[in-house]
PDB file of N, CA and C in Angstrom:
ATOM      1  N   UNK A   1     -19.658 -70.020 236.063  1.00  0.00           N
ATOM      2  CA  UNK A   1     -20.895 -69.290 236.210  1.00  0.00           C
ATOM      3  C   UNK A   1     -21.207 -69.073 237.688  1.00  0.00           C
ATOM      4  N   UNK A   2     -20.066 -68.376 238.852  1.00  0.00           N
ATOM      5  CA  UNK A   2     -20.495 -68.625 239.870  1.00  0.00           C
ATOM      6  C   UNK A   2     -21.529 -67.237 240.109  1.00  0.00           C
ATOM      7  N   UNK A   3     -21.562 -66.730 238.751  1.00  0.00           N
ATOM      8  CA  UNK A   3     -21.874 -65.097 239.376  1.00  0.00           C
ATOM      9  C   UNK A   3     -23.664 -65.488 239.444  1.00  0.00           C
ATOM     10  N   UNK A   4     -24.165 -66.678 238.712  1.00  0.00           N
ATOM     11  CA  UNK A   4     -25.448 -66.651 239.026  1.00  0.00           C
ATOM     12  C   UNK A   4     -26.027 -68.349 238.925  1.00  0.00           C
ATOM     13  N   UNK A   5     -26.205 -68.626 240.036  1.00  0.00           N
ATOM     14  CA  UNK A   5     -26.399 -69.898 239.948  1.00  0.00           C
ATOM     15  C   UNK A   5     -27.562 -70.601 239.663  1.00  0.00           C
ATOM     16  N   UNK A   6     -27.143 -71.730 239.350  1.00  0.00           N
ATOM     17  CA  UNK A   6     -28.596 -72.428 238.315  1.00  0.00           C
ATOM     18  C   UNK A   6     -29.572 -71.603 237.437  1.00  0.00           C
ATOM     19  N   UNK A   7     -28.638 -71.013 236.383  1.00  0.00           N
ATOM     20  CA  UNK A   7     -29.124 -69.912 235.482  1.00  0.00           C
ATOM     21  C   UNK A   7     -29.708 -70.555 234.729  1.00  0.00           C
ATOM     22  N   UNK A   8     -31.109 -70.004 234.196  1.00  0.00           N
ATOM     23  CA  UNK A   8     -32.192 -70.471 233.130  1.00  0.00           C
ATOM     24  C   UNK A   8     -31.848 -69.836 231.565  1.00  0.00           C
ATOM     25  N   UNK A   9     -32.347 -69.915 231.009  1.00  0.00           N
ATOM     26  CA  UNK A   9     -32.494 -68.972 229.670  1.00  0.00           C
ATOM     27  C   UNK A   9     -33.109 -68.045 230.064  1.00  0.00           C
ATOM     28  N   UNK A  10     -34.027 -67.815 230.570  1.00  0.00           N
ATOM     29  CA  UNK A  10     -35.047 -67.003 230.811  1.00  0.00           C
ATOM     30  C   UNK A  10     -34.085 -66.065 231.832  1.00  0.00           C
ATOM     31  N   UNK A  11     -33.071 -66.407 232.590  1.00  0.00           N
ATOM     32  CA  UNK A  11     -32.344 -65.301 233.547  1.00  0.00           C
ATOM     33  C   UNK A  11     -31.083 -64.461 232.698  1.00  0.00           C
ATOM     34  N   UNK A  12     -30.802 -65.475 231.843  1.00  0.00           N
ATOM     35  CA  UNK A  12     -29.824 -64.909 230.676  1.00  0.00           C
ATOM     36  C   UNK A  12     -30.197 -63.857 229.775  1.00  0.00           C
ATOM     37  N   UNK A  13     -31.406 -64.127 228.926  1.00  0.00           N
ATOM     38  CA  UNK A  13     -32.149 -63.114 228.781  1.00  0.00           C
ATOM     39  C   UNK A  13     -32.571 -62.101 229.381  1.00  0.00           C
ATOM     40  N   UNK A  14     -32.793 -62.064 230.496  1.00  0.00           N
ATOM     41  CA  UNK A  14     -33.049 -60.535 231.044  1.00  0.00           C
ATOM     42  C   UNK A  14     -31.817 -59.967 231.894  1.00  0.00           C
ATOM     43  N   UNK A  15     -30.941 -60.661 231.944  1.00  0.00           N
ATOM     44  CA  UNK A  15     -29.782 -60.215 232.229  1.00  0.00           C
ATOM     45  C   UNK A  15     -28.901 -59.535 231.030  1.00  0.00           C
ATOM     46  N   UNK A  16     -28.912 -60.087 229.991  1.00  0.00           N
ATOM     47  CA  UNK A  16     -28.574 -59.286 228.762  1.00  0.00           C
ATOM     48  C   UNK A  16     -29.623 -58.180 227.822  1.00  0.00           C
ATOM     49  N   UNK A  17     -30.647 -57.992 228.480  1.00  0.00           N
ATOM     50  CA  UNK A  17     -31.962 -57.511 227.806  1.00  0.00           C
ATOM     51  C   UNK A  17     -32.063 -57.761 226.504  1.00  0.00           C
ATOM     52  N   UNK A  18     -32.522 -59.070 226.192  1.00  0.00           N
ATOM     53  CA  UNK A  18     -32.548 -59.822 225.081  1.00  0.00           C
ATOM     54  C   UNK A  18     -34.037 -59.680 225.473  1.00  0.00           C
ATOM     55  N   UNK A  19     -34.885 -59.229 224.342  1.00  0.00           N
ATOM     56  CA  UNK A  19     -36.542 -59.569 224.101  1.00  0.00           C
ATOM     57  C   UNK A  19     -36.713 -61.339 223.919  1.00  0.00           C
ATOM     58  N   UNK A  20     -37.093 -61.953 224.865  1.00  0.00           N
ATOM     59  CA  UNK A  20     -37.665 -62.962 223.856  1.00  0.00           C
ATOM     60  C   UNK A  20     -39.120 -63.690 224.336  1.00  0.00           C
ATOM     61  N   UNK A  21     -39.187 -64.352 223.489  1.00  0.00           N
ATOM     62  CA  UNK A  21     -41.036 -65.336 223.543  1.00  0.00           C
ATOM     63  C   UNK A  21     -40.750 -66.851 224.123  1.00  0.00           C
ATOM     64  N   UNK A  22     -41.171 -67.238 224.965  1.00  0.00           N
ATOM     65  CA  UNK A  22     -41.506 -68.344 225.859  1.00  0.00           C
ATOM     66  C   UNK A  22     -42.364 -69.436 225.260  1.00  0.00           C
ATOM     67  N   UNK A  23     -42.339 -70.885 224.380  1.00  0.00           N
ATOM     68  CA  UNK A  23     -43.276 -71.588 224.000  1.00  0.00           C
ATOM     69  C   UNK A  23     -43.991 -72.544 224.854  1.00  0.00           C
ATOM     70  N   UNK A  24     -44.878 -72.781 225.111  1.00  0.00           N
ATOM     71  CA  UNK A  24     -45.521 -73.559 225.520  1.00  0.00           C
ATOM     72  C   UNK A  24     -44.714 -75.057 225.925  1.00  0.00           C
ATOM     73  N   UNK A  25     -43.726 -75.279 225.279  1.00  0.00           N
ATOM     74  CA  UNK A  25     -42.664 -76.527 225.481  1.00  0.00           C
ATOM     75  C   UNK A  25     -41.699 -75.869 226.446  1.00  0.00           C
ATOM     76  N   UNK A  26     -41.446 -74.683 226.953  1.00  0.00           N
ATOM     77  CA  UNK A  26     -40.278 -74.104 227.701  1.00  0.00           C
ATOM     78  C   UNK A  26     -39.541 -73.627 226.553  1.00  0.00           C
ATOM     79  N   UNK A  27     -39.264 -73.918 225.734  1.00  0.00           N
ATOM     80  CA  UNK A  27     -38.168 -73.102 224.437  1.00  0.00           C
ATOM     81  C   UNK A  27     -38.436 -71.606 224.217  1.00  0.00           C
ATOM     82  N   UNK A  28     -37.195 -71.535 224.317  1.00  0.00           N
ATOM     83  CA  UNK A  28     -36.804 -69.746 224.111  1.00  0.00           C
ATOM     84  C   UNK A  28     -36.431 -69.369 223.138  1.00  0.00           C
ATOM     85  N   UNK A  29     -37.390 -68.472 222.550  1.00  0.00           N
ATOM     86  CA  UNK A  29     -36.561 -68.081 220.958  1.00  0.00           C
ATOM     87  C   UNK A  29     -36.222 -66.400 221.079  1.00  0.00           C
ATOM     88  N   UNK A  30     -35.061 -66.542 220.807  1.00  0.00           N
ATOM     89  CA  UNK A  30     -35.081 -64.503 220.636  1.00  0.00           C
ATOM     90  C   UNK A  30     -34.685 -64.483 219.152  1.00  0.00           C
ATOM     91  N   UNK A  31     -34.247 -63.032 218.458  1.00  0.00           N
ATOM     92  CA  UNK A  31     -33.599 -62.740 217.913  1.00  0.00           C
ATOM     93  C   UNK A  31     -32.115 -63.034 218.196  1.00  0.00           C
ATOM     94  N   UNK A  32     -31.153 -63.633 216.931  1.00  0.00           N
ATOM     95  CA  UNK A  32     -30.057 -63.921 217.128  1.00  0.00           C
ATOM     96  C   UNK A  32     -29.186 -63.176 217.308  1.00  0.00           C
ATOM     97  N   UNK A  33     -28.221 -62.803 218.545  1.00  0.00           N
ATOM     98  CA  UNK A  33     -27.050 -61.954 218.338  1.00  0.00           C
ATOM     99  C   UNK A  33     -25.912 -61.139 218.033  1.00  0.00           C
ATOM    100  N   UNK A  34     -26.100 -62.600 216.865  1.00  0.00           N
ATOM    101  CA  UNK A  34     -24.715 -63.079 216.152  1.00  0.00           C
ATOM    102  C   UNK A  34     -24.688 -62.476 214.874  1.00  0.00           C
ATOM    103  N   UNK A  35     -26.031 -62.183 213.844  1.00  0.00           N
ATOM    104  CA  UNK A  35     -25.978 -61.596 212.685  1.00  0.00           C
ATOM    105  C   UNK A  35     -27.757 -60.919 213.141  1.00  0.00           C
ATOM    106  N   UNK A  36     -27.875 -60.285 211.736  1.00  0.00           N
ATOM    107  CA  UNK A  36     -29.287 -58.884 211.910  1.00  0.00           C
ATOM    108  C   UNK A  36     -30.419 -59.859 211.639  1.00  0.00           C
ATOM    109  N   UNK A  37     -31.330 -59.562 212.071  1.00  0.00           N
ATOM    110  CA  UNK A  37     -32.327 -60.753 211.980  1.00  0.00           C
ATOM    111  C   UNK A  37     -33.874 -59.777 212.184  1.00  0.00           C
ATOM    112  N   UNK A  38     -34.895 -60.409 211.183  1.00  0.00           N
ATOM    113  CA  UNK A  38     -36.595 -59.610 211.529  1.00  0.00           C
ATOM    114  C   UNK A  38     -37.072 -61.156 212.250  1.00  0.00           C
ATOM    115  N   UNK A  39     -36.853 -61.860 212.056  1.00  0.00           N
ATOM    116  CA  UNK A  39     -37.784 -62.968 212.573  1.00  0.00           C
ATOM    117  C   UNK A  39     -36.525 -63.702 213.414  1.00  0.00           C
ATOM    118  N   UNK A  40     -37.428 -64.023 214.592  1.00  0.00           N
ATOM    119  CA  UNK A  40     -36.589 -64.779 215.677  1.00  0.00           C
ATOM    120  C   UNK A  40     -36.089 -66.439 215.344  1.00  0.00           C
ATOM    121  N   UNK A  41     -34.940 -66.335 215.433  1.00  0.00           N
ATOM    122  CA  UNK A  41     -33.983 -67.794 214.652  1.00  0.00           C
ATOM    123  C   UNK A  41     -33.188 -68.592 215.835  1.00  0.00           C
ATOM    124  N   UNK A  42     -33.267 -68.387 216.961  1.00  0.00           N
ATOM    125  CA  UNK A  42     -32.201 -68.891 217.960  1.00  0.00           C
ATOM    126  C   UNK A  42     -33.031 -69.568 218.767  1.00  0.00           C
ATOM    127  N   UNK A  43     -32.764 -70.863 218.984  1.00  0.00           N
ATOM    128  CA  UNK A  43     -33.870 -71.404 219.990  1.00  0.00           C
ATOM    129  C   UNK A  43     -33.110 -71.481 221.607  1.00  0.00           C
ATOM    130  N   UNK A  44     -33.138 -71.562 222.469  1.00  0.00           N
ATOM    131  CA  UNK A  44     -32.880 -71.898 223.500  1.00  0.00           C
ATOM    132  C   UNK A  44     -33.527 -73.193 224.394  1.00  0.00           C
ATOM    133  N   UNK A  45     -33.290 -74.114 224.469  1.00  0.00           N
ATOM    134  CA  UNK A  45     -33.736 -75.608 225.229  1.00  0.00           C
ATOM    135  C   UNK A  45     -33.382 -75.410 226.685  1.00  0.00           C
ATOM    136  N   UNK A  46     -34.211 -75.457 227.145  1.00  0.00           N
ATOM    137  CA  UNK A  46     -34.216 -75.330 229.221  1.00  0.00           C
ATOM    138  C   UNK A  46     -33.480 -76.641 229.557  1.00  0.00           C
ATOM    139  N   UNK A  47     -34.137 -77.458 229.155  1.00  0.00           N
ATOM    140  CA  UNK A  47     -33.403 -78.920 229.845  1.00  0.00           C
ATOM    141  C   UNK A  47     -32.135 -79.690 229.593  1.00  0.00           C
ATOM    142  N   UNK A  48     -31.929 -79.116 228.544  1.00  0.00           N
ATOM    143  CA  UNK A  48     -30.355 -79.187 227.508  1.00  0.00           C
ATOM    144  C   UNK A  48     -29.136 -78.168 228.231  1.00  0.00           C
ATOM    145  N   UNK A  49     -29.483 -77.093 228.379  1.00  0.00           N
ATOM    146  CA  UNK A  49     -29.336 -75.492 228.526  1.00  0.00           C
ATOM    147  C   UNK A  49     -28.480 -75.454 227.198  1.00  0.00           C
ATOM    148  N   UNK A  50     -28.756 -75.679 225.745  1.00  0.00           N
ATOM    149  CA  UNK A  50     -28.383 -75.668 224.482  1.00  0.00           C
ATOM    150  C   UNK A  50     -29.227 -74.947 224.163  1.00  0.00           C
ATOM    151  N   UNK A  51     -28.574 -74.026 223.054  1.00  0.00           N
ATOM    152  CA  UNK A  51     -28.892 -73.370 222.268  1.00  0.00           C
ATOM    153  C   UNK A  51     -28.457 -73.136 220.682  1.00  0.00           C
ATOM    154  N   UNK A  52     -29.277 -72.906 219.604  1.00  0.00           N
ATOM    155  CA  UNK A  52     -28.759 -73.060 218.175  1.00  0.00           C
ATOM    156  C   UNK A  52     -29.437 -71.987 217.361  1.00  0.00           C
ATOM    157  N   UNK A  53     -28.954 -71.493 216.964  1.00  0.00           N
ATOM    158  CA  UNK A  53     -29.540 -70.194 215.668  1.00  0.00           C
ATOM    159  C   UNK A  53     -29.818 -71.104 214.269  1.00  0.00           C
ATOM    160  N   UNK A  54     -31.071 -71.041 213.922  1.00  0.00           N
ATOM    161  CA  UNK A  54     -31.102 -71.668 212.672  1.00  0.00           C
ATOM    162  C   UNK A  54     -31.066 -70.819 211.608  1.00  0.00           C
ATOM    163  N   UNK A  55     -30.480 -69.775 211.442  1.00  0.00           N
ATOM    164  CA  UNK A  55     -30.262 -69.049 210.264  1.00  0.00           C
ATOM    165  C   UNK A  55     -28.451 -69.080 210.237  1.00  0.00           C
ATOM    166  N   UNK A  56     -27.852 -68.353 211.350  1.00  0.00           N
ATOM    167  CA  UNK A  56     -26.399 -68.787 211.061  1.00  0.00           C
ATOM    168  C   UNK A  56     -25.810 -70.139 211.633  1.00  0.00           C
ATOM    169  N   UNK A  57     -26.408 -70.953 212.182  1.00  0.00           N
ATOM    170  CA  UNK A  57     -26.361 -72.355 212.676  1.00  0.00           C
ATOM    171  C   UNK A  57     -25.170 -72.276 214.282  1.00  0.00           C
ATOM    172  N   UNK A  58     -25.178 -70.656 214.664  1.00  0.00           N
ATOM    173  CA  UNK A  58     -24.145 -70.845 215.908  1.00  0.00           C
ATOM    174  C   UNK A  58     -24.815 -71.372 217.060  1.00  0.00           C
ATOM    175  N   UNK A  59     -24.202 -72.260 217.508  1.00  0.00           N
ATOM    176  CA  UNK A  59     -24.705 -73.495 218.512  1.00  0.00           C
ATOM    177  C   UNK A  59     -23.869 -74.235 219.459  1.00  0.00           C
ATOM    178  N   UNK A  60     -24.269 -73.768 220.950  1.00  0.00           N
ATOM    179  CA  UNK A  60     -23.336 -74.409 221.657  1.00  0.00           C
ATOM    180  C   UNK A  60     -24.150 -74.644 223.234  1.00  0.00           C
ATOM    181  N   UNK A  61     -23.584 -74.501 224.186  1.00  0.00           N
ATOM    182  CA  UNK A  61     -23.687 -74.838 225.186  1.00  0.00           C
ATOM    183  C   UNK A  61     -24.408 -72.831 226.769  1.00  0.00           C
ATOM    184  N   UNK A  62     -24.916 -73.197 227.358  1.00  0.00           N
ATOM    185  CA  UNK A  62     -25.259 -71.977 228.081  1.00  0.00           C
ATOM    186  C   UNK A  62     -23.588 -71.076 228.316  1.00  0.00           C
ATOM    187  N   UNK A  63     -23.115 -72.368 228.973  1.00  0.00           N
ATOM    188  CA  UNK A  63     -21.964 -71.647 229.269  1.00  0.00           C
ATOM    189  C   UNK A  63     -20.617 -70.928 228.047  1.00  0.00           C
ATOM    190  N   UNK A  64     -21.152 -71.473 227.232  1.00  0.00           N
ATOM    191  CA  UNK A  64     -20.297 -70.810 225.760  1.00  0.00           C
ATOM    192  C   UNK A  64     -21.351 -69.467 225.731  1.00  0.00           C
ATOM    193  N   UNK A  65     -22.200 -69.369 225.850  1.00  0.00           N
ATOM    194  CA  UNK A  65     -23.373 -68.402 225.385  1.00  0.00           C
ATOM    195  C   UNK A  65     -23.055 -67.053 226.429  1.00  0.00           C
ATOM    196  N   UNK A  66     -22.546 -67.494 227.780  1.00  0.00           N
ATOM    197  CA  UNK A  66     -22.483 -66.256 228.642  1.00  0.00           C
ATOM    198  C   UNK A  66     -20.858 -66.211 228.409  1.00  0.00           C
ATOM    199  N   UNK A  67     -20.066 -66.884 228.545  1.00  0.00           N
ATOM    200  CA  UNK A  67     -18.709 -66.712 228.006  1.00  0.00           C
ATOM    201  C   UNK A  67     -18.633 -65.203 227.054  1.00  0.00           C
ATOM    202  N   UNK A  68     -19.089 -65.559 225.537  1.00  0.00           N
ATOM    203  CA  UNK A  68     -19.219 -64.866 224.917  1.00  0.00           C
ATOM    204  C   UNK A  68     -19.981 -63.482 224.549  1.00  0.00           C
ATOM    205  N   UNK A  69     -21.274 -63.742 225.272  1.00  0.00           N
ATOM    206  CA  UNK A  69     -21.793 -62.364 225.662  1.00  0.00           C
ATOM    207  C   UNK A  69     -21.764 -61.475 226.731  1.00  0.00           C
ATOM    208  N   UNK A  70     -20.891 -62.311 227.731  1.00  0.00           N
ATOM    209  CA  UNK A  70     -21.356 -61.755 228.999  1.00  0.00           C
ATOM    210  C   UNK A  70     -19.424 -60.949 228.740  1.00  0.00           C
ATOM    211  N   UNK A  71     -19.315 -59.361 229.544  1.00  0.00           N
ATOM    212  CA  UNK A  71     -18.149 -59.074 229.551  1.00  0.00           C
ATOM    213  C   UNK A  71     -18.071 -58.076 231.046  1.00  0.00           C
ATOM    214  N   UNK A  72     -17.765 -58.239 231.967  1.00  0.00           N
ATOM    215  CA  UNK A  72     -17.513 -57.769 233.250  1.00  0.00           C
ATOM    216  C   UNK A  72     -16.750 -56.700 233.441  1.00  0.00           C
ATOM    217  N   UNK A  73     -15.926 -56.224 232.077  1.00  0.00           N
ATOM    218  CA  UNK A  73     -15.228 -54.975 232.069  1.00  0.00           C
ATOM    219  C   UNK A  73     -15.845 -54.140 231.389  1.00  0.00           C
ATOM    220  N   UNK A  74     -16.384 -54.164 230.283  1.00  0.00           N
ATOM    221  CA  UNK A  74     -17.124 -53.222 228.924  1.00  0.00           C
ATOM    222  C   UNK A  74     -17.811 -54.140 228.298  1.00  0.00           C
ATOM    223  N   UNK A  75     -18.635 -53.179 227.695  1.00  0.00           N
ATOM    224  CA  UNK A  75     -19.478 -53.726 226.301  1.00  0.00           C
ATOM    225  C   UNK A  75     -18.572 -54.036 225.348  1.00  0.00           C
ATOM    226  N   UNK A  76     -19.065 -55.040 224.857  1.00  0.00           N
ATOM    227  CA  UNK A  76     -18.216 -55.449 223.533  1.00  0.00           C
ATOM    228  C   UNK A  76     -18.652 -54.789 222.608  1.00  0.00           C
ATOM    229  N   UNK A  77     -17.613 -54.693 221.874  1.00  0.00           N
ATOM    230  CA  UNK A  77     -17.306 -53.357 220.294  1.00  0.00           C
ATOM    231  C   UNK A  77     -17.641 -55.189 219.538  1.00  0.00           C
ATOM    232  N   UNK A  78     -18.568 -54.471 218.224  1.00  0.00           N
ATOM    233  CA  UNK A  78     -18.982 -55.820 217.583  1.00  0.00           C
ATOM    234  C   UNK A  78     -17.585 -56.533 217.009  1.00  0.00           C
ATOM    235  N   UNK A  79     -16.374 -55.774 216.754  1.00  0.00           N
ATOM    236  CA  UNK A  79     -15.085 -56.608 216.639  1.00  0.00           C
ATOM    237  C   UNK A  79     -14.493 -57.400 217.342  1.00  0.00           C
ATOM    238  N   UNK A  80     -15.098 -56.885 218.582  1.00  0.00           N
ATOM    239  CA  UNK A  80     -14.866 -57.970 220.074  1.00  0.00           C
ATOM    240  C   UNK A  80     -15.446 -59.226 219.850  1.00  0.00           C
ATOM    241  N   UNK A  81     -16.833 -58.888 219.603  1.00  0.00           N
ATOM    242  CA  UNK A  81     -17.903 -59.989 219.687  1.00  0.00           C
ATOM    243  C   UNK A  81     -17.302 -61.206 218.266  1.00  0.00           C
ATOM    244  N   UNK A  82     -17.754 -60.463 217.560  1.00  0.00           N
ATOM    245  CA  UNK A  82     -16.774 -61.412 216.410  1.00  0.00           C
ATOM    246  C   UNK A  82     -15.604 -62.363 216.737  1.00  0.00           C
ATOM    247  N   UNK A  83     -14.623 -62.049 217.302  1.00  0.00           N
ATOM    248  CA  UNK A  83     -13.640 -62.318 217.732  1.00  0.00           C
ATOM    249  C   UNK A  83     -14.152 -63.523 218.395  1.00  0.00           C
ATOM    250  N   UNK A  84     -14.971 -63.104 219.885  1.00  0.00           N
ATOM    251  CA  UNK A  84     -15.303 -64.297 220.742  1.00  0.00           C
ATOM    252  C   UNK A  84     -15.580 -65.306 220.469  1.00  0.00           C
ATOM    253  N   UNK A  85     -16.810 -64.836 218.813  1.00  0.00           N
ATOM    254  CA  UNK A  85     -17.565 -66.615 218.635  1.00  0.00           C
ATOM    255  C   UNK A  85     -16.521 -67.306 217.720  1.00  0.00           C
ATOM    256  N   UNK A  86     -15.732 -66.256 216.754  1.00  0.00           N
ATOM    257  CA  UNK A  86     -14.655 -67.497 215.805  1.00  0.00           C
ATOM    258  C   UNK A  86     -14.087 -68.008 217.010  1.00  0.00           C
ATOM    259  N   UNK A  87     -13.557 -67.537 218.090  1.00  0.00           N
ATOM    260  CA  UNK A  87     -12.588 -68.642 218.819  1.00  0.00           C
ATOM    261  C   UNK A  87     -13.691 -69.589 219.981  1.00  0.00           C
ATOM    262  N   UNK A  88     -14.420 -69.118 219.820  1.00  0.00           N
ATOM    263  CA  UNK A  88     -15.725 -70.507 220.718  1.00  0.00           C
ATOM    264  C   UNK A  88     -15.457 -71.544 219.458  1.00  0.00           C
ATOM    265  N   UNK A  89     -16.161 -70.984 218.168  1.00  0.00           N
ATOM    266  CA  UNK A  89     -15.984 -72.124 217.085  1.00  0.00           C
ATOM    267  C   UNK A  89     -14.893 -73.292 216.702  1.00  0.00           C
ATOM    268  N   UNK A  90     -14.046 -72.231 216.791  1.00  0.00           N
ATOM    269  CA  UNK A  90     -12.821 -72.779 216.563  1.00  0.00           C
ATOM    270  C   UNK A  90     -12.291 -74.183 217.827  1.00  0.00           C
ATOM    271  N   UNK A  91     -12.448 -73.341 219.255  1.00  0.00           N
ATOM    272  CA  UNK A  91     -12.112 -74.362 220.183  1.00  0.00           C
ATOM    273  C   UNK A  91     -13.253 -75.445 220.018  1.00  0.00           C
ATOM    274  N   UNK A  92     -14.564 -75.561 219.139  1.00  0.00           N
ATOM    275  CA  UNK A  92     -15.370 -76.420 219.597  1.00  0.00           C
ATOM    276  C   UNK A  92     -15.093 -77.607 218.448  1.00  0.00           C
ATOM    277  N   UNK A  93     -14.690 -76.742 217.610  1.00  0.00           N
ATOM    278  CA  UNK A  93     -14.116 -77.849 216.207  1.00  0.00           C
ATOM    279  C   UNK A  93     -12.666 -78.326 216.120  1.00  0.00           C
ATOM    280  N   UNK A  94     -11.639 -77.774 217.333  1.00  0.00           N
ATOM    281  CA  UNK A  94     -10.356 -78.912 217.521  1.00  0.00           C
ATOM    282  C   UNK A  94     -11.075 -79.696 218.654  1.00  0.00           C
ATOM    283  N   UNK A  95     -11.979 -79.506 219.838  1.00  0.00           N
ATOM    284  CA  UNK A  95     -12.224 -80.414 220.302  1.00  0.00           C
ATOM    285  C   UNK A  95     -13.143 -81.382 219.761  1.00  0.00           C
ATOM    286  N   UNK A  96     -13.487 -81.424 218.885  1.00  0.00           N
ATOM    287  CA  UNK A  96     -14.140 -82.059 217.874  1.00  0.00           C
ATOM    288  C   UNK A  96     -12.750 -82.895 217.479  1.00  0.00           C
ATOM    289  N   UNK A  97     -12.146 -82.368 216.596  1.00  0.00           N
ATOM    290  CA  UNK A  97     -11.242 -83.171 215.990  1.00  0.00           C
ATOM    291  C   UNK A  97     -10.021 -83.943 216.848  1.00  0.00           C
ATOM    292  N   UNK A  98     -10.066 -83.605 218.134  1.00  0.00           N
ATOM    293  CA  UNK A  98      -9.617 -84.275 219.436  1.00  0.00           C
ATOM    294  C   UNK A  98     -10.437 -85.573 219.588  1.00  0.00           C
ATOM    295  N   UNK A  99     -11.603 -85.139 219.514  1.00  0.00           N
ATOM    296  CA  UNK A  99     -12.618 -86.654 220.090  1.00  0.00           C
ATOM    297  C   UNK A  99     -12.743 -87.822 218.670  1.00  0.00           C
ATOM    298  N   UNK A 100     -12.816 -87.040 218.013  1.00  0.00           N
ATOM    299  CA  UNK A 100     -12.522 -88.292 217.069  1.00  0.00           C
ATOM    300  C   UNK A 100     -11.727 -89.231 216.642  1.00  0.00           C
ATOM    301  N   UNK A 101     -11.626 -90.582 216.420  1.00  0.00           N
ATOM    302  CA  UNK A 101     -10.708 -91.586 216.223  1.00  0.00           C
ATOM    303  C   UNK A 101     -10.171 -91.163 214.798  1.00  0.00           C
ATOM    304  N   UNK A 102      -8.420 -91.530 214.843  1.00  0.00           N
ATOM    305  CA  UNK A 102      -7.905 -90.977 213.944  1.00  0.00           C
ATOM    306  C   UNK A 102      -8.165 -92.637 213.041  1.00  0.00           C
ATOM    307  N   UNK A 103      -7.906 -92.204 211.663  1.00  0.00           N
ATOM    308  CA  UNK A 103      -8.062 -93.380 211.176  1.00  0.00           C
ATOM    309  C   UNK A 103      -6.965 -93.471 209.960  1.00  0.00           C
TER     310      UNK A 103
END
């Protein structure tokens, strides 16, 4: 993330022109990215820099979040986007199954 340092939610968001609402706790909720949504499902945590959609449960880290949305050559074609989060998922569930004791 050297392109913007000590990035907030709140800079991610308006860097992607994502609408979102600010709570009184610092939590950021927009509409989720990831599938069509009327009511806002994605929370964003400032002090974590975690984030989780509670309707499709995609949840990871800031830097998985600009990884995947952020693209420096083109807009992503939603087949792109697709693409990005199965393999975020995917790498987050062998490193999952990396950290765990085999038994």
């Amino acid at each position: 993330m050297d392109f913007l340092p000590n990035p907030t939610w709140e800079h991610v968001c308006k860097m992607l022109k994502l609408p979102y609402t600010k709570r009184s706790t610092g939590v950021i909720i927009i509409l989720c990215p990831v599938h069509r949504e009327k009511t806002p499902s994605m929370h964003m945590w400032p002090k974590s820099h975690r984030f989780r959609c509670h309707g499709c449960h995609f949840e990871g880290s800031m830097e998985k979040f600009l990884k995947i949305f952020i693209d420096t050559d083109e807009a992503l074609s939603d087949a792109q986007l697709l693409l990005r989060i199965r393999l975020a998922q995917h790498q987050d569930e062998r490193q999952l199954e990396i950290a765990l004791p085999q038994t």
